[in-house]
C-alpha atoms as a PDB file:
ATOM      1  CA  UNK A   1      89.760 -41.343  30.237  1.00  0.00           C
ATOM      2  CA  UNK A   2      89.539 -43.178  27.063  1.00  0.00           C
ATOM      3  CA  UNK A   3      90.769 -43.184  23.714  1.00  0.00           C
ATOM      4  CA  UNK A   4      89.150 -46.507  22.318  1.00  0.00           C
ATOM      5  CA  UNK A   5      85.213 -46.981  23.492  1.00  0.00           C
ATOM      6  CA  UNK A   6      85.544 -50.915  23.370  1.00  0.00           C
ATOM      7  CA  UNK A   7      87.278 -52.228  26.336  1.00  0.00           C
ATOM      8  CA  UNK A   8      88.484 -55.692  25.088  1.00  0.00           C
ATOM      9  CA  UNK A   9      84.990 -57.234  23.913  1.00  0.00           C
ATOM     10  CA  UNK A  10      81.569 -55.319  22.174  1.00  0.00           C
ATOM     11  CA  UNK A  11      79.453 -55.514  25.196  1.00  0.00           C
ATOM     12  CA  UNK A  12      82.241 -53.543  27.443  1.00  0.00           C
ATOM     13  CA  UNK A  13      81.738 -49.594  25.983  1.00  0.00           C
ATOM     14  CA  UNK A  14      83.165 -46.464  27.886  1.00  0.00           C
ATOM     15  CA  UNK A  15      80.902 -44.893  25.715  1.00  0.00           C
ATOM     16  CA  UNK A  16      78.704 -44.297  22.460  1.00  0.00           C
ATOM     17  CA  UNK A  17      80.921 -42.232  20.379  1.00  0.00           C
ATOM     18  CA  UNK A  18      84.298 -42.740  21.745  1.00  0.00           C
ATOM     19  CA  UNK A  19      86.752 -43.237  19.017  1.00  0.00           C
ATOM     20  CA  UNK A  20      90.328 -43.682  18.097  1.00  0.00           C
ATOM     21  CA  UNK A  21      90.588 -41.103  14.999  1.00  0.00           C
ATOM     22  CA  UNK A  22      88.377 -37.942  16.863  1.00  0.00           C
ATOM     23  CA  UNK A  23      91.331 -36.180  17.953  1.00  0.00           C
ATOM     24  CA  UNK A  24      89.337 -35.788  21.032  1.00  0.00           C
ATOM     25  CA  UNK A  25      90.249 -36.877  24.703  1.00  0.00           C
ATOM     26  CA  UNK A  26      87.037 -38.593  25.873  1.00  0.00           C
ATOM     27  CA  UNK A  27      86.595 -38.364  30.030  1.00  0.00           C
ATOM     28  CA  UNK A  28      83.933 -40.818  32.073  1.00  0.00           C
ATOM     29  CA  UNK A  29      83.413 -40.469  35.551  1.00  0.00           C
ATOM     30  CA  UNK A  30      81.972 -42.894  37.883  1.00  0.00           C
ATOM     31  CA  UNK A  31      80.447 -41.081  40.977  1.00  0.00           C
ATOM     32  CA  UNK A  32      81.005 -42.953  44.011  1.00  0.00           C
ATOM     33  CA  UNK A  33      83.422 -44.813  46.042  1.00  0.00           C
ATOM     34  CA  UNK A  34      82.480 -48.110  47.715  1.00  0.00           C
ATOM     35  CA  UNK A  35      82.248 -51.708  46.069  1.00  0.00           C
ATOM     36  CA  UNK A  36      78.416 -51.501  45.246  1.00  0.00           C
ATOM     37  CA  UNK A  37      78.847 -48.231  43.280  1.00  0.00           C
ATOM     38  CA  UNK A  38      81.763 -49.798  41.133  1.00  0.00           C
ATOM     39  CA  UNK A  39      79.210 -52.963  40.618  1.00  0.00           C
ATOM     40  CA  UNK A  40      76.653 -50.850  39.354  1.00  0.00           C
ATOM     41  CA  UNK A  41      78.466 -48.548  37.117  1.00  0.00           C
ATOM     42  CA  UNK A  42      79.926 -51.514  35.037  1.00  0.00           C
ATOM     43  CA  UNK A  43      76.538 -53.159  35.174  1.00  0.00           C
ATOM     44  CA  UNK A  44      74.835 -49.221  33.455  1.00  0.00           C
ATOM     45  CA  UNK A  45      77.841 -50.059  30.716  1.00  0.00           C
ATOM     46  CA  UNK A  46      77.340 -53.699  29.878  1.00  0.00           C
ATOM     47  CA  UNK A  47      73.180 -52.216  29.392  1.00  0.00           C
ATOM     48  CA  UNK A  48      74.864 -49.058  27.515  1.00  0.00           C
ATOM     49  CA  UNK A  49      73.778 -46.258  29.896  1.00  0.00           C
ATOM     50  CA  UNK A  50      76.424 -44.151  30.069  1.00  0.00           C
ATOM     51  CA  UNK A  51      74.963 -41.180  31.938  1.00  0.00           C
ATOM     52  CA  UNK A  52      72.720 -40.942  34.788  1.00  0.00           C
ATOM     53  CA  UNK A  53      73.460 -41.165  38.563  1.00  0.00           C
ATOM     54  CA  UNK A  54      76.852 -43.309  38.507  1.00  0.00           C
ATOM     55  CA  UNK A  55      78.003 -42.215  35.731  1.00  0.00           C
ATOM     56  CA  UNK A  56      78.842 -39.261  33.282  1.00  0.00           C
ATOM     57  CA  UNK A  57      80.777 -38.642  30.125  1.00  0.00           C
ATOM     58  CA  UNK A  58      82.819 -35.790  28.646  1.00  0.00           C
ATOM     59  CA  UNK A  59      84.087 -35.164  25.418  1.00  0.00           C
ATOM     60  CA  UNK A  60      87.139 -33.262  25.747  1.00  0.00           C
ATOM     61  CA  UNK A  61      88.544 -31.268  22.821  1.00  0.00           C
ATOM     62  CA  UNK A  62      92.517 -32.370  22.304  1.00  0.00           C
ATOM     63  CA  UNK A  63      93.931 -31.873  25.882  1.00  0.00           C
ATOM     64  CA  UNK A  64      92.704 -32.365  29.489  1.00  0.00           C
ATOM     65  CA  UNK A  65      93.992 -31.061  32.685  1.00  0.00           C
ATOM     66  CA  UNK A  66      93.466 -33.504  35.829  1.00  0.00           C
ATOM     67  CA  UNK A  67      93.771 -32.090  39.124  1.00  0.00           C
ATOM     68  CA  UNK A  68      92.908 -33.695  42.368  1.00  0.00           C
ATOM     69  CA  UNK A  69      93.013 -33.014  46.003  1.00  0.00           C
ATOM     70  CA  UNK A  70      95.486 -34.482  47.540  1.00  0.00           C
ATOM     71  CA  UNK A  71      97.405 -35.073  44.536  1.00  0.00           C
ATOM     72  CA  UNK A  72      96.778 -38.762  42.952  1.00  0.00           C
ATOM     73  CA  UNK A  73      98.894 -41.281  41.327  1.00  0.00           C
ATOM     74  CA  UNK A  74      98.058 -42.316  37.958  1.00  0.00           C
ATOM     75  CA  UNK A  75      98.090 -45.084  35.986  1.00  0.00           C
ATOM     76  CA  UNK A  76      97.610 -45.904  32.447  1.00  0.00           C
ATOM     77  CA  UNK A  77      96.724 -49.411  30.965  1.00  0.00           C
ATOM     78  CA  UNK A  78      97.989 -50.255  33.959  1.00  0.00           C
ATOM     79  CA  UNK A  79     101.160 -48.634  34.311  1.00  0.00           C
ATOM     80  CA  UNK A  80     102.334 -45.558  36.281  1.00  0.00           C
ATOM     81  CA  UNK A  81     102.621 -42.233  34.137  1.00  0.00           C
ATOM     82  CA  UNK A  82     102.485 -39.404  37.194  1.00  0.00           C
ATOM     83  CA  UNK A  83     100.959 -37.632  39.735  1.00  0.00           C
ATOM     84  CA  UNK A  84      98.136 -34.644  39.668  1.00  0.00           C
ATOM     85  CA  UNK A  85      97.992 -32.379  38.085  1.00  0.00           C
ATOM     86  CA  UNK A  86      98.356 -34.219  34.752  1.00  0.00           C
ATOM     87  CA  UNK A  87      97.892 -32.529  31.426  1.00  0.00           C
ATOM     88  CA  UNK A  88      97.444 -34.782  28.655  1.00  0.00           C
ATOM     89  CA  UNK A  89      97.301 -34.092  24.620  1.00  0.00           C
ATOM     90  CA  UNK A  90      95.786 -36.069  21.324  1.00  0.00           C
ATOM     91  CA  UNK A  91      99.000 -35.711  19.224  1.00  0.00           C
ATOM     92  CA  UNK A  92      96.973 -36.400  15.497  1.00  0.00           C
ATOM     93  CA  UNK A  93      98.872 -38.765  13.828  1.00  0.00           C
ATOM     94  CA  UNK A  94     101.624 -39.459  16.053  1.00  0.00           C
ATOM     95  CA  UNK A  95     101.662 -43.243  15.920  1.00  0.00           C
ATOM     96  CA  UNK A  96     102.011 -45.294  12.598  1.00  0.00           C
ATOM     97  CA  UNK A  97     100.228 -48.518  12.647  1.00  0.00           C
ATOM     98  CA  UNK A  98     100.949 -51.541  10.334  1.00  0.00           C
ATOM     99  CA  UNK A  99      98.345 -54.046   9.383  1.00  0.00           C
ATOM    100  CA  UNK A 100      98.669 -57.444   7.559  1.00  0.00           C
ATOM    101  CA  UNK A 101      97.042 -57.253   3.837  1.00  0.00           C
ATOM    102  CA  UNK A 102      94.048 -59.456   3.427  1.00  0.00           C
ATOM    103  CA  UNK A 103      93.892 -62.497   1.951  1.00  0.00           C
END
């Protein structure tokens, strides 16, 4: 699941028309389990195909429901927020950002 399409650096895209300000939940999946699969699904986003045989996008309206079986642990940026079934929600607005001015 994304909320930002740019993973760190330009070339590195979850997808086309992910962005920060939709107020949509945007959902990739990568097909596939072993090593190779993993290899070639980051090598179809560095060329920008995002759908196809490893992988496929969904644009979620403002919540998504995630249920696996058995349930799954899951991790955000890295960090543990809970098992399946997980619910999540765009809250619009919900975080105020601060910026230096230019010049």
């Amino acid at each position: 699941m994304a909320n930002a399409g740019i993973l760190g650096i330009h070339p590195l895209r979850l997808g086309p028309d992910i962005r920060v300000d939709d107020g949509a939940v945007d959902v990739v999946f990568m097909r596939g389990q072993s090593r190779t699969s993993f290899i070639l699904a980051g090598l179809h986003l560095l060329g920008g195909r995002y759908d196809g045989d490893l992988l496929d996008s969904y644009k979620a309206r403002s919540s998504v429901l995630i249920e696996t079986e058995p349930r799954t642990m899951i991790k955000a940026d890295g960090e543990f927020i809970g098992y399946t079934p997980l619910e999540l929600e765009v809250l619009p607005a919900a975080v105020k950002v601060i910026v230096p001015c230019k010049g």
